[in-house]
C-alpha atoms as a PDB file:
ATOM      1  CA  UNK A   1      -2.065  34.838  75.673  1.00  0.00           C
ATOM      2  CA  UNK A   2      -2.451  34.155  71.627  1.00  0.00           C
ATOM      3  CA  UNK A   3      -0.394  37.312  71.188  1.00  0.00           C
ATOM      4  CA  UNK A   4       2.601  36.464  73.886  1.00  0.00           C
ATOM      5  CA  UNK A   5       2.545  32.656  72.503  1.00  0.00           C
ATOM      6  CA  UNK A   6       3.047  34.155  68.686  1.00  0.00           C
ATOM      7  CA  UNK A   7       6.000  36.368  70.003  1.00  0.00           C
ATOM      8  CA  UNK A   8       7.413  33.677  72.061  1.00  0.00           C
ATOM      9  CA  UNK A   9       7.624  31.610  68.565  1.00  0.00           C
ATOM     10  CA  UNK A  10       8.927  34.248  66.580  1.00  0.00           C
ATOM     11  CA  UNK A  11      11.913  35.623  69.423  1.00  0.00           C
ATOM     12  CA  UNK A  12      12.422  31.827  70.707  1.00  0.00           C
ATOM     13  CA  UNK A  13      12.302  29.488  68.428  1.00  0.00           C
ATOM     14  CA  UNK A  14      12.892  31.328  65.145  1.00  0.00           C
ATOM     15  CA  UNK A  15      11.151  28.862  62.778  1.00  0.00           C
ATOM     16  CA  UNK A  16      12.127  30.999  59.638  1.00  0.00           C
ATOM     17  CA  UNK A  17      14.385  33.666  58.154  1.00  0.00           C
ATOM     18  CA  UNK A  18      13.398  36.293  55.550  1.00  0.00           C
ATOM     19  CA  UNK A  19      13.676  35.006  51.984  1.00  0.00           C
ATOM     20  CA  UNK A  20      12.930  31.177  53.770  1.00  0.00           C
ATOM     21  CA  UNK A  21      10.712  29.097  51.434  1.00  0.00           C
ATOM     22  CA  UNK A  22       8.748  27.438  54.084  1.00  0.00           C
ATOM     23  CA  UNK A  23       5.085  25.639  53.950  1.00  0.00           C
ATOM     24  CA  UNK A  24       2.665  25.636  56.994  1.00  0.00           C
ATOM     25  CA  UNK A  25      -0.088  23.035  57.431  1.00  0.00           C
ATOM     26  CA  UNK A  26      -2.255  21.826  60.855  1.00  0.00           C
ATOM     27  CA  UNK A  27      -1.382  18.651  60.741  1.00  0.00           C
ATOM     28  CA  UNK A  28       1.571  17.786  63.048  1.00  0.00           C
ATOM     29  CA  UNK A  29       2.898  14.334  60.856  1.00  0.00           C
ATOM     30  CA  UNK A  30       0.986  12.753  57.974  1.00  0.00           C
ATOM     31  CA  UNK A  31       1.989  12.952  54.426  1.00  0.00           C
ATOM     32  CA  UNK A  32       4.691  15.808  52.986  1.00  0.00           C
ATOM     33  CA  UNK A  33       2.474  18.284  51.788  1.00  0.00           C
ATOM     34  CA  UNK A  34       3.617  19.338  48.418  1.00  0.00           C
ATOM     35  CA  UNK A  35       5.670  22.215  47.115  1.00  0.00           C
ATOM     36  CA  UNK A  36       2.741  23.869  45.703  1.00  0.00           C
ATOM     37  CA  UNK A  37       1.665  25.363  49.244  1.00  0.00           C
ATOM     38  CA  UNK A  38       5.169  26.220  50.019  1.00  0.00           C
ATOM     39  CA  UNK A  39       5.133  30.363  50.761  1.00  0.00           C
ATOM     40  CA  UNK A  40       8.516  32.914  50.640  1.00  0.00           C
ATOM     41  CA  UNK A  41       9.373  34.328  53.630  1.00  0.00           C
ATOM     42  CA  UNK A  42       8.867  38.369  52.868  1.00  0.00           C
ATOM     43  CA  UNK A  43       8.551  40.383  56.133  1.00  0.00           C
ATOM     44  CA  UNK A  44       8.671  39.567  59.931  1.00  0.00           C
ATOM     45  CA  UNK A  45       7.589  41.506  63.130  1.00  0.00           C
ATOM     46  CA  UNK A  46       6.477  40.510  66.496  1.00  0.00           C
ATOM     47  CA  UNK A  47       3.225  40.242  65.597  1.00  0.00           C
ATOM     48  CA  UNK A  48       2.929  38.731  62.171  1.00  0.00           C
ATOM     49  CA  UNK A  49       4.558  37.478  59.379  1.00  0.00           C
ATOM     50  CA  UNK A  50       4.409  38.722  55.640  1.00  0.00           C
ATOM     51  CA  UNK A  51       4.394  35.944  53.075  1.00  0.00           C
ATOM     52  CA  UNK A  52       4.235  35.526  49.114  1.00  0.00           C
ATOM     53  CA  UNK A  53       2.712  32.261  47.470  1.00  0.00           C
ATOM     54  CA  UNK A  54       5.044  30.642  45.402  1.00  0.00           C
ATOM     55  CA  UNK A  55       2.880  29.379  43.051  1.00  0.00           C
ATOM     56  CA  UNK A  56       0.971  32.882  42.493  1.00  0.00           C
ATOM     57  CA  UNK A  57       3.178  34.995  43.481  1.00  0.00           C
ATOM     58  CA  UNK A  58       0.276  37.137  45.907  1.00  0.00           C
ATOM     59  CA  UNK A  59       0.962  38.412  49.215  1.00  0.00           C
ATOM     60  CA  UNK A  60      -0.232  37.340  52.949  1.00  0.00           C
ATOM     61  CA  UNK A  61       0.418  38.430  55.796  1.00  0.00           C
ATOM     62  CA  UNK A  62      -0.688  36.090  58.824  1.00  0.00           C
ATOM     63  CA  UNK A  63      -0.291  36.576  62.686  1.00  0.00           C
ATOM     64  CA  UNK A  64       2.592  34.903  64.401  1.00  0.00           C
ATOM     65  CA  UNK A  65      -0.142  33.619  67.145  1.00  0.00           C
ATOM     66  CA  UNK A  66      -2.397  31.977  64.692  1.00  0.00           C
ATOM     67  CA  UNK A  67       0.863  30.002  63.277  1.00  0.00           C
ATOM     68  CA  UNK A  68       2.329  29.561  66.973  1.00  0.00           C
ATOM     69  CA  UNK A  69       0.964  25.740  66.959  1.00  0.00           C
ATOM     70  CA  UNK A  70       1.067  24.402  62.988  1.00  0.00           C
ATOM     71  CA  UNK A  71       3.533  22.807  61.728  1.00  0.00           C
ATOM     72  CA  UNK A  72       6.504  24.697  60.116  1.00  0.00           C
ATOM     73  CA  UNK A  73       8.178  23.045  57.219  1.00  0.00           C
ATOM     74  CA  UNK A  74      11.477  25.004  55.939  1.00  0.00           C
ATOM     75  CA  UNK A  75      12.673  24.123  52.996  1.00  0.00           C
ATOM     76  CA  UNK A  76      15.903  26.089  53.493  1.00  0.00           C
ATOM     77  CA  UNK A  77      16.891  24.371  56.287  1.00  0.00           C
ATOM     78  CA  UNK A  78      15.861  21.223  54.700  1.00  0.00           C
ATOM     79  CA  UNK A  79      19.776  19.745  53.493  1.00  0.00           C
ATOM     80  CA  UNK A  80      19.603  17.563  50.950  1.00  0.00           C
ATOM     81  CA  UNK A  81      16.447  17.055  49.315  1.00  0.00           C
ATOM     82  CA  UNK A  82      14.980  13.296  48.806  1.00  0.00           C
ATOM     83  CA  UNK A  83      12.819  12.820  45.450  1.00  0.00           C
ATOM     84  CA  UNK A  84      10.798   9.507  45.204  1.00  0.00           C
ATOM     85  CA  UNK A  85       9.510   8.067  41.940  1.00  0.00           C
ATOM     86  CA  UNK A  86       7.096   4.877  41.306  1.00  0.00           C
ATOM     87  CA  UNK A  87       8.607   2.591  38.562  1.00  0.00           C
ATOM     88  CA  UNK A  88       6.530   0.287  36.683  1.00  0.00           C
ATOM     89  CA  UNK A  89       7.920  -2.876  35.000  1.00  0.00           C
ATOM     90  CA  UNK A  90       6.852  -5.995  33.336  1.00  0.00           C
ATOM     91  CA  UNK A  91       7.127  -9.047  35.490  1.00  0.00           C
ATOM     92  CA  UNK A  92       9.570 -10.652  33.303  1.00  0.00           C
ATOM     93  CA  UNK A  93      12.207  -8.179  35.358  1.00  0.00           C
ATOM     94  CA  UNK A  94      12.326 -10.892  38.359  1.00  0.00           C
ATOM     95  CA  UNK A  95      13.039 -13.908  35.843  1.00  0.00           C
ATOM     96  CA  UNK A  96      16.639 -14.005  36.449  1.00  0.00           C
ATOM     97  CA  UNK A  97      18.451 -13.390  39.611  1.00  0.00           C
ATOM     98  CA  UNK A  98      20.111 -10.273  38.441  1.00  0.00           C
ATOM     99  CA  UNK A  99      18.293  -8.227  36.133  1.00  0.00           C
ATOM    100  CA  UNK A 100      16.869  -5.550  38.757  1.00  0.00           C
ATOM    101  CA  UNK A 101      20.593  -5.688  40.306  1.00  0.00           C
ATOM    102  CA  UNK A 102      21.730  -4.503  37.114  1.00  0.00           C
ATOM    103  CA  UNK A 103      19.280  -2.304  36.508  1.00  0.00           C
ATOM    104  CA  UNK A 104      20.145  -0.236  39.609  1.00  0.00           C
ATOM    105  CA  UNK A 105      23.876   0.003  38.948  1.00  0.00           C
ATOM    106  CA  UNK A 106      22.655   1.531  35.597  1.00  0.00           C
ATOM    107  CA  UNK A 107      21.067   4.420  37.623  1.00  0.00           C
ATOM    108  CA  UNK A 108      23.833   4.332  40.088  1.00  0.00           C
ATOM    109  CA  UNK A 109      26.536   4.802  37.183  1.00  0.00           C
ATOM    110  CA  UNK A 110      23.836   7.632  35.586  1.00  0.00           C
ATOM    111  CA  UNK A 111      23.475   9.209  38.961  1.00  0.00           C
ATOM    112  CA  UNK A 112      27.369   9.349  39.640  1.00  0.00           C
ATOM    113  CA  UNK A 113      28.212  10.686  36.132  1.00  0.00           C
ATOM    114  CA  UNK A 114      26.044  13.579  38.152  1.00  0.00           C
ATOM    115  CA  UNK A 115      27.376  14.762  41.026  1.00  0.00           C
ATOM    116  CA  UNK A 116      26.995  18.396  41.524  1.00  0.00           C
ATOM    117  CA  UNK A 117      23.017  17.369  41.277  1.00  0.00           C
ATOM    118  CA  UNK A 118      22.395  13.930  43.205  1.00  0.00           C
ATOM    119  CA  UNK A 119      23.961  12.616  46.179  1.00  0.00           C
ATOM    120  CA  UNK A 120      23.077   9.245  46.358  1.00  0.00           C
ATOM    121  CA  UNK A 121      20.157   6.480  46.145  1.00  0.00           C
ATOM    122  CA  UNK A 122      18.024   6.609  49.201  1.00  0.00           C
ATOM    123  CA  UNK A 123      16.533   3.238  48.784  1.00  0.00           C
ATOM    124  CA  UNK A 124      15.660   1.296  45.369  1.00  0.00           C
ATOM    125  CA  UNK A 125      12.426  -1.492  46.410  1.00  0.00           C
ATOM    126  CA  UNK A 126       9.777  -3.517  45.470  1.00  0.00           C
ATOM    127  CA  UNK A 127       6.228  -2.523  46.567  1.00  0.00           C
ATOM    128  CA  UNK A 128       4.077  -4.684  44.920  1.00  0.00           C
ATOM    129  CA  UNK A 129       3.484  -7.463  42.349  1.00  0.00           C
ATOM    130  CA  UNK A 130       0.369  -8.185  39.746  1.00  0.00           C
ATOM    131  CA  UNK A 131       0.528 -11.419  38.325  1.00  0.00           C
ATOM    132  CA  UNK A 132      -2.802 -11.035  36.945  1.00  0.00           C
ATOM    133  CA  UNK A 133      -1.636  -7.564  35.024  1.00  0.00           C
ATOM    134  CA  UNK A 134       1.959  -9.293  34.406  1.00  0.00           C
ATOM    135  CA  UNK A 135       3.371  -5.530  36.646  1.00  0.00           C
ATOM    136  CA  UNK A 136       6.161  -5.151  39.547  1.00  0.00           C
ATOM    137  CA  UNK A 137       6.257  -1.995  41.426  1.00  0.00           C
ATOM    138  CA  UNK A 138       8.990  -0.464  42.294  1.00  0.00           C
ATOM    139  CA  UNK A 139       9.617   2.782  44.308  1.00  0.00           C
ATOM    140  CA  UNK A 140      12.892   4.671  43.533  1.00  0.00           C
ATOM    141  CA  UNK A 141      14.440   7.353  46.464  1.00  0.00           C
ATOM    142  CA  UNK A 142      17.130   9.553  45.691  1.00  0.00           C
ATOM    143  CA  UNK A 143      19.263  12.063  47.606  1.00  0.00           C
ATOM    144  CA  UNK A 144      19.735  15.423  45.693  1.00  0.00           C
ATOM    145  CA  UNK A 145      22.567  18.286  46.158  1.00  0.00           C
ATOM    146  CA  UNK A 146      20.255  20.601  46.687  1.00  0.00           C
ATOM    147  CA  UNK A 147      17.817  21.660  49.183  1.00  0.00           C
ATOM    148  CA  UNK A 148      13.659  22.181  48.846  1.00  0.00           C
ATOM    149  CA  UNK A 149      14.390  26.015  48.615  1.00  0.00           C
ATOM    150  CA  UNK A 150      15.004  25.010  45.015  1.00  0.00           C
ATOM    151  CA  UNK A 151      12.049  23.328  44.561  1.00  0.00           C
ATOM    152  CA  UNK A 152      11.975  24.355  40.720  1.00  0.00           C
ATOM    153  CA  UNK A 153      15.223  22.546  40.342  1.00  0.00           C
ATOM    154  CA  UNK A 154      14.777  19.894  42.515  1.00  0.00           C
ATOM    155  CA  UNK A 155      11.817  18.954  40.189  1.00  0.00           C
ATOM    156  CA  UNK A 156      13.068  19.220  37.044  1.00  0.00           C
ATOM    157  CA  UNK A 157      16.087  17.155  38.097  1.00  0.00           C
ATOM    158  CA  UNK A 158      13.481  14.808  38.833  1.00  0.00           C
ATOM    159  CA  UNK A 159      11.955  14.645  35.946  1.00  0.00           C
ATOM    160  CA  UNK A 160      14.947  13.726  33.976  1.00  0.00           C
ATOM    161  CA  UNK A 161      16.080  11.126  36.106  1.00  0.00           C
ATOM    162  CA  UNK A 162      12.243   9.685  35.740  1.00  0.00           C
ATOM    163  CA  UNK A 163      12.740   9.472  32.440  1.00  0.00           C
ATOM    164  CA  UNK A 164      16.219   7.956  32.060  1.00  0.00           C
ATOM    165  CA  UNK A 165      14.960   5.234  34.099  1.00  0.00           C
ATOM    166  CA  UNK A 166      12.036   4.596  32.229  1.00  0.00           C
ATOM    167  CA  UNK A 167      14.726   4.783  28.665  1.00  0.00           C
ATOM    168  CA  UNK A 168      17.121   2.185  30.731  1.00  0.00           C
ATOM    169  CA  UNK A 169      13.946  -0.062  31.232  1.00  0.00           C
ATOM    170  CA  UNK A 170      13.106  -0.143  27.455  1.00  0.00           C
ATOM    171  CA  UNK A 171      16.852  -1.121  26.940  1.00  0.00           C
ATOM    172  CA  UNK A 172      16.582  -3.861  29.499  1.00  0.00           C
ATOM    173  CA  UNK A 173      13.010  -5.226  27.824  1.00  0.00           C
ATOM    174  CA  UNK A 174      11.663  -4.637  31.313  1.00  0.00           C
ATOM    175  CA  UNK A 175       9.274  -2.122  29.948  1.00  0.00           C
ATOM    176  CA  UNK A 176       6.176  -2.456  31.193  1.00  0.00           C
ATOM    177  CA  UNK A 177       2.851  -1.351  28.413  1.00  0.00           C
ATOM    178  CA  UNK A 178      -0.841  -1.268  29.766  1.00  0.00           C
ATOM    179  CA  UNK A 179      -2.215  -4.821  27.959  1.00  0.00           C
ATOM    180  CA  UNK A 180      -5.238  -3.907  25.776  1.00  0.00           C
ATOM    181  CA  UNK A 181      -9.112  -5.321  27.887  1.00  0.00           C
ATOM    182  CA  UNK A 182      -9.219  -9.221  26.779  1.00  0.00           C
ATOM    183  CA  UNK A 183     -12.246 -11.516  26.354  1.00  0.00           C
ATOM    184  CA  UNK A 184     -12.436 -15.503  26.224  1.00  0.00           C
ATOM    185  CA  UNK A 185     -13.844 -16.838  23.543  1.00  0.00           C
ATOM    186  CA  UNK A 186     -14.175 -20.532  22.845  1.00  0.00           C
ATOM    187  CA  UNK A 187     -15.440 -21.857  20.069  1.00  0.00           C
ATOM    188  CA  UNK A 188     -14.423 -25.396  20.238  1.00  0.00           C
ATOM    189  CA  UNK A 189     -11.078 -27.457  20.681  1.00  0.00           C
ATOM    190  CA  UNK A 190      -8.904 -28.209  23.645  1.00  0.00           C
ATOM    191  CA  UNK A 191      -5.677 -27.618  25.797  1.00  0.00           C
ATOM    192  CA  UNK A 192      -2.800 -28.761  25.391  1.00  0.00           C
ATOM    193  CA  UNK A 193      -2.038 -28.408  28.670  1.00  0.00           C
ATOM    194  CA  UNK A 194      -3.587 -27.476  32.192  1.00  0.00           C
ATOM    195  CA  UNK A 195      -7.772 -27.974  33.229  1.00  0.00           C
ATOM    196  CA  UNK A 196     -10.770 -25.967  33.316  1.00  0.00           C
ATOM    197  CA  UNK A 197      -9.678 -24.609  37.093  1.00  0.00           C
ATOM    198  CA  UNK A 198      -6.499 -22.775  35.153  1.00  0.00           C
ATOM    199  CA  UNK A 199      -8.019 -20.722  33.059  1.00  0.00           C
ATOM    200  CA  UNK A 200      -6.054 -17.838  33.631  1.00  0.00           C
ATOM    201  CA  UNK A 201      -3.582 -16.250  30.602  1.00  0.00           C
ATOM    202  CA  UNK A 202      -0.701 -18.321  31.181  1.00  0.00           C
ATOM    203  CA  UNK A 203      -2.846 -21.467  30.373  1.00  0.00           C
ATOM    204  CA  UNK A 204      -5.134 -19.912  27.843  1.00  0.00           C
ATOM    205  CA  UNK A 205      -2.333 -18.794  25.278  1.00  0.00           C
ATOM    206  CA  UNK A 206      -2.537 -18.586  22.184  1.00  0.00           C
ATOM    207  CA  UNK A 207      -0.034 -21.258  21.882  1.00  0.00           C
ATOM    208  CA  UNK A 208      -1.146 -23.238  23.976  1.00  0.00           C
ATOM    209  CA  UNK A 209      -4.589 -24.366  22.051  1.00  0.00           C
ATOM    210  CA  UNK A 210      -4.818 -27.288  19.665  1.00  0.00           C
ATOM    211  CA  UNK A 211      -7.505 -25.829  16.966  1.00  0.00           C
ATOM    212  CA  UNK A 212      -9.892 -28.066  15.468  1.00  0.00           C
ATOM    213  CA  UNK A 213     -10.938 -27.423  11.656  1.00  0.00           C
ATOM    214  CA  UNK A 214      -9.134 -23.631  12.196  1.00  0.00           C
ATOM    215  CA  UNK A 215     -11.905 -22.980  14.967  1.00  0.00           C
ATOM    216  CA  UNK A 216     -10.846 -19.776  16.590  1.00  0.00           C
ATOM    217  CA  UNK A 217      -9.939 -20.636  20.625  1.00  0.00           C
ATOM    218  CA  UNK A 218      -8.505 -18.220  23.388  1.00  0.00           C
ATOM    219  CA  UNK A 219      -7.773 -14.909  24.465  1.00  0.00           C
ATOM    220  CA  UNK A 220      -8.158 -11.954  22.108  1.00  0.00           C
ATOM    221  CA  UNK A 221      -8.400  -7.888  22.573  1.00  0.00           C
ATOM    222  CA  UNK A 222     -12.194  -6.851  23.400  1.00  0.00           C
ATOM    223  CA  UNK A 223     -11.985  -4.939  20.093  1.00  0.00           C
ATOM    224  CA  UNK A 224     -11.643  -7.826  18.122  1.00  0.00           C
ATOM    225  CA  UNK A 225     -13.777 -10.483  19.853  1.00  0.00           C
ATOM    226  CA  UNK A 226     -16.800  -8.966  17.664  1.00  0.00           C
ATOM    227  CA  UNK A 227     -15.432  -9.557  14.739  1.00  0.00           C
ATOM    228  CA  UNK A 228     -14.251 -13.009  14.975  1.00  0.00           C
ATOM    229  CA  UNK A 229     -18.004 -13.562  16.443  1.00  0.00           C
ATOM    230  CA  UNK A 230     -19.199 -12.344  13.760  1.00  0.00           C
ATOM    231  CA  UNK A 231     -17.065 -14.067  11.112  1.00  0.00           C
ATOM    232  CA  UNK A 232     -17.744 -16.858  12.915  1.00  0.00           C
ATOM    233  CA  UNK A 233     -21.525 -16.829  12.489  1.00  0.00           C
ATOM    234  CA  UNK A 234     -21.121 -16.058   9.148  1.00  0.00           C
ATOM    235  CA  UNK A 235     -19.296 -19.349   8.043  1.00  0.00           C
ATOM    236  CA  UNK A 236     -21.493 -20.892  10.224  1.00  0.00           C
ATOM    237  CA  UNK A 237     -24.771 -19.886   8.280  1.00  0.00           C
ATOM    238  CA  UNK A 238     -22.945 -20.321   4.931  1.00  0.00           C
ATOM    239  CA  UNK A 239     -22.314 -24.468   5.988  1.00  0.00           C
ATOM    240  CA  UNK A 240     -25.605 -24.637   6.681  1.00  0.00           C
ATOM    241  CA  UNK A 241     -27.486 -23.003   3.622  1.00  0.00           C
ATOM    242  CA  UNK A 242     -24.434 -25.159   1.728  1.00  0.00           C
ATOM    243  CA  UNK A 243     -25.963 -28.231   3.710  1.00  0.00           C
ATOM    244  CA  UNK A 244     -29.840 -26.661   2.476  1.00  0.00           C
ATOM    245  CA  UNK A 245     -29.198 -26.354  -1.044  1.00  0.00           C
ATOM    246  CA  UNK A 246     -27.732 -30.008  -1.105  1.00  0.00           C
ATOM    247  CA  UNK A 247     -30.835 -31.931   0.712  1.00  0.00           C
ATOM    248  CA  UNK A 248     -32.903 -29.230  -1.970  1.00  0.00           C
ATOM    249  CA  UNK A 249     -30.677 -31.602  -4.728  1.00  0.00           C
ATOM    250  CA  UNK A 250     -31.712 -34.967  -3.560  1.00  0.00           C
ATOM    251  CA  UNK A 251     -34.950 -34.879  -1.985  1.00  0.00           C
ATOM    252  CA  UNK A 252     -36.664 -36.057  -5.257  1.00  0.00           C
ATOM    253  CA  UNK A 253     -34.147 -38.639  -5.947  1.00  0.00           C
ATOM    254  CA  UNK A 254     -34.153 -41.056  -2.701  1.00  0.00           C
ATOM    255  CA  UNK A 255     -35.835 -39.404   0.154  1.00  0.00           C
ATOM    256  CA  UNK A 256     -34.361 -40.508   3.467  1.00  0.00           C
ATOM    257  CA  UNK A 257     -35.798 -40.236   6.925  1.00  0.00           C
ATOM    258  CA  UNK A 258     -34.391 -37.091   8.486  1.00  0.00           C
ATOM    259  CA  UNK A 259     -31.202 -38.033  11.021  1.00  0.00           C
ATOM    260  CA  UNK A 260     -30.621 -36.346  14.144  1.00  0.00           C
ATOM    261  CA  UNK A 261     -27.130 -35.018  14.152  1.00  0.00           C
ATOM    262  CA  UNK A 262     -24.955 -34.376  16.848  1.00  0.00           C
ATOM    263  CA  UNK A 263     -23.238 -30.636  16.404  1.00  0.00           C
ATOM    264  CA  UNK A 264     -20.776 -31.141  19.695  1.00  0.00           C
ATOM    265  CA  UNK A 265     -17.843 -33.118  18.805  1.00  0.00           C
ATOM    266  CA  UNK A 266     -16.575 -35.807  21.750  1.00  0.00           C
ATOM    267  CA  UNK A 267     -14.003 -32.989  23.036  1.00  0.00           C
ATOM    268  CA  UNK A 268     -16.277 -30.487  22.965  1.00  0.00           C
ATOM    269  CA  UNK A 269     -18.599 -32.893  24.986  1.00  0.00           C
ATOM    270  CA  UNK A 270     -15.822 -33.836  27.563  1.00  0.00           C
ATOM    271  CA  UNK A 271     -14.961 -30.150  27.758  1.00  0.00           C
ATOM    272  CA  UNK A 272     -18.809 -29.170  28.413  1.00  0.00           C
ATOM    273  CA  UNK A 273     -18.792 -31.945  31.261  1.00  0.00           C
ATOM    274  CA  UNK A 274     -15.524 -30.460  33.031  1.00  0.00           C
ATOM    275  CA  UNK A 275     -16.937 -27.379  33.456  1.00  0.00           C
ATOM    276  CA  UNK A 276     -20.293 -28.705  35.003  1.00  0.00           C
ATOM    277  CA  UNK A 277     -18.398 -30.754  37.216  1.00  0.00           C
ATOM    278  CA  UNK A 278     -16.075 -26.954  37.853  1.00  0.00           C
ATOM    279  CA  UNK A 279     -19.420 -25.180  38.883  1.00  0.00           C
ATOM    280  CA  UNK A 280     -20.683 -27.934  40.764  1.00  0.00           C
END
């Protein structure tokens, strides 16, 4: 029955011609499988089919029954391939109601200057937005001349439209760079503006941190939060073996009864008490 069902396919349906790049998975839907498991079409007889690998060039040869219920994909048939690419910008892209329209008339014009090798953009969408990582997500579809038989092609066209896109971002200051790991430090002084709850980047900024007696506050890179500790620590014990050497000086002139000194300022106090009153 295996045998009569693979002939049926072959005679009958005629999934694939000799010299047909085509790719053959189990799964009936799901995800495009990629180009890499795509097979050339060598040989065909009732009975099986003779196939080389694209990627290493061996030979197979399969029977038509045990391929009678996979899924066929041929790329020959396959008009007008459709290449996707993720985009990655810097949320700054949305300020302004027609930055990302201008961008895609920029690829549009680039894609038109083209057209024995792209058809047309498929779609052009946002997928997702970080606030937290300051990134917008887009996902880029565009219709190519040429079929998957030219897989080769159709990916290297690819590639260079990637890359013009991501060129035409850095021209639009849309760019989007990975920021460096960041720490909090605080070390004293206040905000200018927004409470303990917003303590997020875009309320501790640089900028937006009144210093008191150039004591380092806010965000910096991971790499550097050492060394400011450290610095840091370092005035820190110079003050106070300053403060030593002085007492040293007039002890034997007019001892004094030992004060108790208050190191926390009355910011520093009030900002101690907002976060208690945060975690509570």
């Amino acid at each position: 029955a295996k045998a009569v069902e693979g002939i049926l396919v072959i005679v009958g349906r005629r999934p694939y011609d000799i010299g047909d790049r085509i790719i053959i998975t189990n799964s009936p839907g799901g995800e495009v499988p990629p180009m890499s498991m795509s097979w050339i079409v060598e040989d065909i007889s009732l009975f099986s089919t003779t196939l080389r690998h694209n990627a290493s060039n061996e030979i197979s040869t399969v029977s038509n029954a045990s391929i009678a219920g996979a899924r066929i994909t041929n790329c020959a048939r396959s008009k007008n391939a459709i290449v996707h690419m993720v985009l990655k910008f810097h949320i700054s892209c949305h300020k302004g109601s027609n930055t990302m329209a201008r961008y895609k008339e920029g690829v549009e014009a680039h894609i038109h200057e083209m057209p024995n090798i792209w058809d047309s953009i498929f779609f052009f969408r946002c997928e997702d937005i970080d606030p937290d990582k300051e990134e917008v997500t887009y996902r880029l579809a565009v219709r190519s001349r040429y079929t998957w038989q030219l897989s080769s092609r159709v990916l290297q066209y690819r590639g260079e439209l990637h890359q013009f896109c991501v060129e035409l971002a850095f021209k639009f200051g849309i760019n989007y760079n990975t920021p460096n790991p960041r720490s909090i430090m605080y070390y004293g002084g206040s905000l200018l503006d927004g409470g303990v709850k917003d303590y997020k980047t875009r309320v501790l900024k640089n900028d937006n941190i009144q210093n008191n007696n150039e004591i380092f506050t806010g965000l910096v890179p991971n790499n550097m939060a050492l060394s400011l500790k450290t610095k840091s620590l370092e005035e820190k014990e110079a003050v106070q073996e300053s403060d030593k050497y002085k007492r040293d000086d007039t002890s034997d002139v007019s001892p004094t009864e030992d004060r108790k000194v208050d190191p926390l300022s009355s910011r520093d106090k009030k900002f101690l008490s907002m976060i208690q009153e945060f975690h509570e």
